[in-house]
Protein backbone atom coordinates (compact mmCIF):
# COMPACT_ATOMS: atom_id res chain seq x y z
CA UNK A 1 23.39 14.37 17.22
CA UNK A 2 20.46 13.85 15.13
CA UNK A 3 20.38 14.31 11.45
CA UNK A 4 17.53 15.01 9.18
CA UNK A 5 18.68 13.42 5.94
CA UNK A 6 16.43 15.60 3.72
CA UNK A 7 16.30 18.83 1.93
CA UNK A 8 12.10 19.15 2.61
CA UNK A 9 11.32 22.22 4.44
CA UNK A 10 8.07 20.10 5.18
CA UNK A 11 9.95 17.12 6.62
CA UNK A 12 11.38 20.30 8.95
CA UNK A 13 8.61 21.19 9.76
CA UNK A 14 6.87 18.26 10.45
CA UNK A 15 9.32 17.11 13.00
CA UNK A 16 8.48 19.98 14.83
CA UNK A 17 5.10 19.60 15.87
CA UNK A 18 6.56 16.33 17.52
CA UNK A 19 9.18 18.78 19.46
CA UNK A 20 12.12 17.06 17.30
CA UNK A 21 14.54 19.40 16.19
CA UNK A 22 17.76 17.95 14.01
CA UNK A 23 20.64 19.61 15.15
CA UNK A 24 21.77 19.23 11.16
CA UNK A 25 20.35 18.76 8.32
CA UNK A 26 21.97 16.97 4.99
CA UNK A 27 20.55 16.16 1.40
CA UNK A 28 21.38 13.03 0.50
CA UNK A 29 22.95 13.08 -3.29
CA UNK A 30 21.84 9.49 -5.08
CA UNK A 31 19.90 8.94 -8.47
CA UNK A 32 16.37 8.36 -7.76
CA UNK A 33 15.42 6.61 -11.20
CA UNK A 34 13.10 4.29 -11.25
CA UNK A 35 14.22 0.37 -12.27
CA UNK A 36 12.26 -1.38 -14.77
CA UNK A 37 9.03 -2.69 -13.81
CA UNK A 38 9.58 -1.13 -9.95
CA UNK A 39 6.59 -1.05 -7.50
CA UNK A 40 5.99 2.50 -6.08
CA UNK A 41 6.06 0.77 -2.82
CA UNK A 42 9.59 -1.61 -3.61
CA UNK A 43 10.66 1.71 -5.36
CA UNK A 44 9.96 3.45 -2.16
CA UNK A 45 11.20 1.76 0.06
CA UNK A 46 15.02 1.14 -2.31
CA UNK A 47 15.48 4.45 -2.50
CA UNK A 48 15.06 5.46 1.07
CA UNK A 49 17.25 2.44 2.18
CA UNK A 50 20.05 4.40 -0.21
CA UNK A 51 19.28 7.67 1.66
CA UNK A 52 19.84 6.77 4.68
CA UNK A 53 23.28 4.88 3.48
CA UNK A 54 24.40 8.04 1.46
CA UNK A 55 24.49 10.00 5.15
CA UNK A 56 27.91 10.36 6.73
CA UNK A 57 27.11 10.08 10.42
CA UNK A 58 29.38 9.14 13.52
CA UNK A 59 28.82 5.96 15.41
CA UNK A 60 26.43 7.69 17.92
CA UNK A 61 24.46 10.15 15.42
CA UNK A 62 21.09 9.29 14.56
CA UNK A 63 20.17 9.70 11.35
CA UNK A 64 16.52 10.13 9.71
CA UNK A 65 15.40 10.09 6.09
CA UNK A 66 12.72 9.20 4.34
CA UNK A 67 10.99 9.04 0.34
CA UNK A 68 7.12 9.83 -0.37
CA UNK A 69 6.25 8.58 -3.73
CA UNK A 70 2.86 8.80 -5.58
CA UNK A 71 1.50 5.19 -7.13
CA UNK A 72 -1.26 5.02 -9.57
CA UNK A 73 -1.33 0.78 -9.95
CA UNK A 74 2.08 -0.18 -10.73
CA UNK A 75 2.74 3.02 -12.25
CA UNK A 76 4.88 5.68 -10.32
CA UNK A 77 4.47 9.51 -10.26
CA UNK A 78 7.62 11.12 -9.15
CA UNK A 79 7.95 15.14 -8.97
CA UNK A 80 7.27 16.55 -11.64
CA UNK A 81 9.71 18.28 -14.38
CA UNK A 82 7.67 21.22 -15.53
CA UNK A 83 3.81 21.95 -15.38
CA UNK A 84 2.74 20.06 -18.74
CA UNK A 85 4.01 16.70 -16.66
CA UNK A 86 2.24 17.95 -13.89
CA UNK A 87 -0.90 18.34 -16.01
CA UNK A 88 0.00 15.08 -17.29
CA UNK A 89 -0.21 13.76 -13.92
CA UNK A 90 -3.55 15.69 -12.79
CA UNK A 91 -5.36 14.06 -15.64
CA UNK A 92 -4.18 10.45 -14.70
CA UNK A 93 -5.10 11.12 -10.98
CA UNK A 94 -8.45 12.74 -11.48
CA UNK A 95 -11.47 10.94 -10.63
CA UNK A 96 -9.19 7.52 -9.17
CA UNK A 97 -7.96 6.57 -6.29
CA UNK A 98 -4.18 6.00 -6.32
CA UNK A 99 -1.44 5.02 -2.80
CA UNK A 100 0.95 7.48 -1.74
CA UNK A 101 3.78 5.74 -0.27
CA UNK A 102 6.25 7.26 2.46
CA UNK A 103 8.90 4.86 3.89
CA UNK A 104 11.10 6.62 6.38
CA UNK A 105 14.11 5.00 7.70
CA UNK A 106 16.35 6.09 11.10
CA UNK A 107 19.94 4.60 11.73
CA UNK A 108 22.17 4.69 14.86
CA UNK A 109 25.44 3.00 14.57
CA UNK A 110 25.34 -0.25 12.52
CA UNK A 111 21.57 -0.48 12.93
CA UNK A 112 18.92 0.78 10.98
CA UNK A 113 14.81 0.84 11.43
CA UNK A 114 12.45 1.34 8.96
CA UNK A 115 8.71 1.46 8.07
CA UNK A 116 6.66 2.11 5.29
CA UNK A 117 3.21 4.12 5.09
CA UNK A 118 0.45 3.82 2.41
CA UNK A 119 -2.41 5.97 2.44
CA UNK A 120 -5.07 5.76 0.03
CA UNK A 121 -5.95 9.05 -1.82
CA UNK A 122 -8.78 9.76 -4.02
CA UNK A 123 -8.74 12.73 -6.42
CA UNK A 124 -12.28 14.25 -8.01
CA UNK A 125 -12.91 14.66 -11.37
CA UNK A 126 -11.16 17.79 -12.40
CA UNK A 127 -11.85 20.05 -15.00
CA UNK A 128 -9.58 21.70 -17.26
CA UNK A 129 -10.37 24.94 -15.32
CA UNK A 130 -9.08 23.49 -12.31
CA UNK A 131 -6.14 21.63 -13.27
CA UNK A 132 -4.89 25.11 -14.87
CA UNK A 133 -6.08 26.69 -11.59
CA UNK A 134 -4.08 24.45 -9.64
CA UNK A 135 -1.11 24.51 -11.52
CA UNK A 136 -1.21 28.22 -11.90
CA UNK A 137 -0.70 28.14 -7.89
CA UNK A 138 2.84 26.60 -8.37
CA UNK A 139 2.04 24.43 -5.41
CA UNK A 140 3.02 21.75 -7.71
CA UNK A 141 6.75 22.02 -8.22
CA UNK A 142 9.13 19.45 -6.31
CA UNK A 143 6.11 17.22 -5.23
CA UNK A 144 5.53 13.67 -5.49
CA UNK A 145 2.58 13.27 -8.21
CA UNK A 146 2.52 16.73 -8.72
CA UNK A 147 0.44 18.12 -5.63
CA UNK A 148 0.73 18.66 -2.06
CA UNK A 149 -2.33 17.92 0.28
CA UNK A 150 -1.55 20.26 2.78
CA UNK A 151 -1.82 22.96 0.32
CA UNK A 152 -4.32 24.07 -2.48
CA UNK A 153 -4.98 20.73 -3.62
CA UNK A 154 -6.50 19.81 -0.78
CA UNK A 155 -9.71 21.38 -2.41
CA UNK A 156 -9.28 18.41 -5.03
CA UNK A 157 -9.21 16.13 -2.47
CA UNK A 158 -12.83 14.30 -0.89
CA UNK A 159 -11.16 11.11 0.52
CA UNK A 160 -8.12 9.45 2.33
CA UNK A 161 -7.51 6.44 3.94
CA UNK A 162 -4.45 6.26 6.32
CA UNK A 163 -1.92 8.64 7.11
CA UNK A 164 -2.06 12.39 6.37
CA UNK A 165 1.45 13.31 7.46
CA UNK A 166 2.56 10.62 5.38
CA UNK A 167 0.82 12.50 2.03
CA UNK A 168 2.63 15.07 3.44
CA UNK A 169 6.24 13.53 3.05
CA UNK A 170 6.92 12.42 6.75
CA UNK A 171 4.43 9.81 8.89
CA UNK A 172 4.52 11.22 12.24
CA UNK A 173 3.18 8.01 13.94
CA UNK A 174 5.42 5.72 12.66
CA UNK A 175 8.47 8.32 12.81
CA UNK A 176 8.14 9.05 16.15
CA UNK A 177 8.07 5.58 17.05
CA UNK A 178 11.43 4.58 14.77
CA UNK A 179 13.33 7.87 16.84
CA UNK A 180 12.57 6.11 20.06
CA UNK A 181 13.26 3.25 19.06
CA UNK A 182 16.87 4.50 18.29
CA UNK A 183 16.66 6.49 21.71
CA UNK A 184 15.44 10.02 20.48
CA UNK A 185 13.35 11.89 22.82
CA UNK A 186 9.50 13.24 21.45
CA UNK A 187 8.34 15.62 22.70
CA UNK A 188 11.07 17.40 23.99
């Protein structure tokens, strides 16, 4: 049985244009607070590791989770808790480049594999207008630094370096490769 340790309905979906459907799926209850002085990418990659533990699972199950987290320098940009802190979070992004991380992590039995994505994201200079555009969209809400690529703030978006799935909450190259790795057919 394989289990998608995630509530995303983008996680879902992404996982599907590989042909991998999880025959459940199971949000994983832990407190994803920050520790003092935390990396985004050490951050990451701790909270993902406690995912993946928090999922009850048989011996045989395979289990899949994963945490996308928005870094501008050392400072990290979790999901936002109303639109003012995603405003907050337009105005730091705009006209930088910052890292969106995305570890994902797949057990079978006692074993676990994991591996960790950084892409490279640079944000225009917004104006007011289109900060309040964008947040008037509600594309915002439950997303790492307070936007989704996939979606309208793409249009903010000139440059990437590295993954795009990842952005988007699950790398499909390096996920694909972990589920085989634990004997999980893609493409299926």
């Amino acid at each position: 049985m394989l289990i998608l340790g995630s509530g995303s309905p983008r996680r879902l979906e992404l996982l599907g244009q590989i042909g991998v459907v999880p025959d459940a799926v199971r949000s994983p209850d832990i407190d994803e607070t920050p520790l003092p002085r935390e990396t985004p990418r050490v951050y990451c990659e701790r909270i993902t590791a406690a995912k993946i533990a928090a999922i009850e699972a048989d011996a045989d199950d395979v289990v899949l989770c994963a945490d996308t987290t928005v870094g501008l320098g050392r400072r990290i940009l979790g999901k936002p808790e109303d639109a003012a802190d995603a405003a907050r979070f337009l105005r730091l992004l705009s006209g930088t480049r910052h890292k969106v991380v995305t570890c994902v992590a797949v057990r079978r039995g006692e074993r676990t594999w994991q591996r960790t994505s950084v892409t490279s994201v640079k944000f225009k200079r917004l104006s007011e207008a289109e900060i309040d555009g964008y947040l008037a969209t509600g594309d915002w809400q439950g997303k790492a630094g307070g936007y989704a690529i996939q979606g309208p703030a793409g249009t903010l978006i000139p440059w990437i370096e590295g993954s795009f799935t990842g952005v988007m909450g699950l790398p499909l190259h390096e996920t694909a490769n972990l589920l085989q790795a634990a004997g999980v057919e893609v493409w299926r």
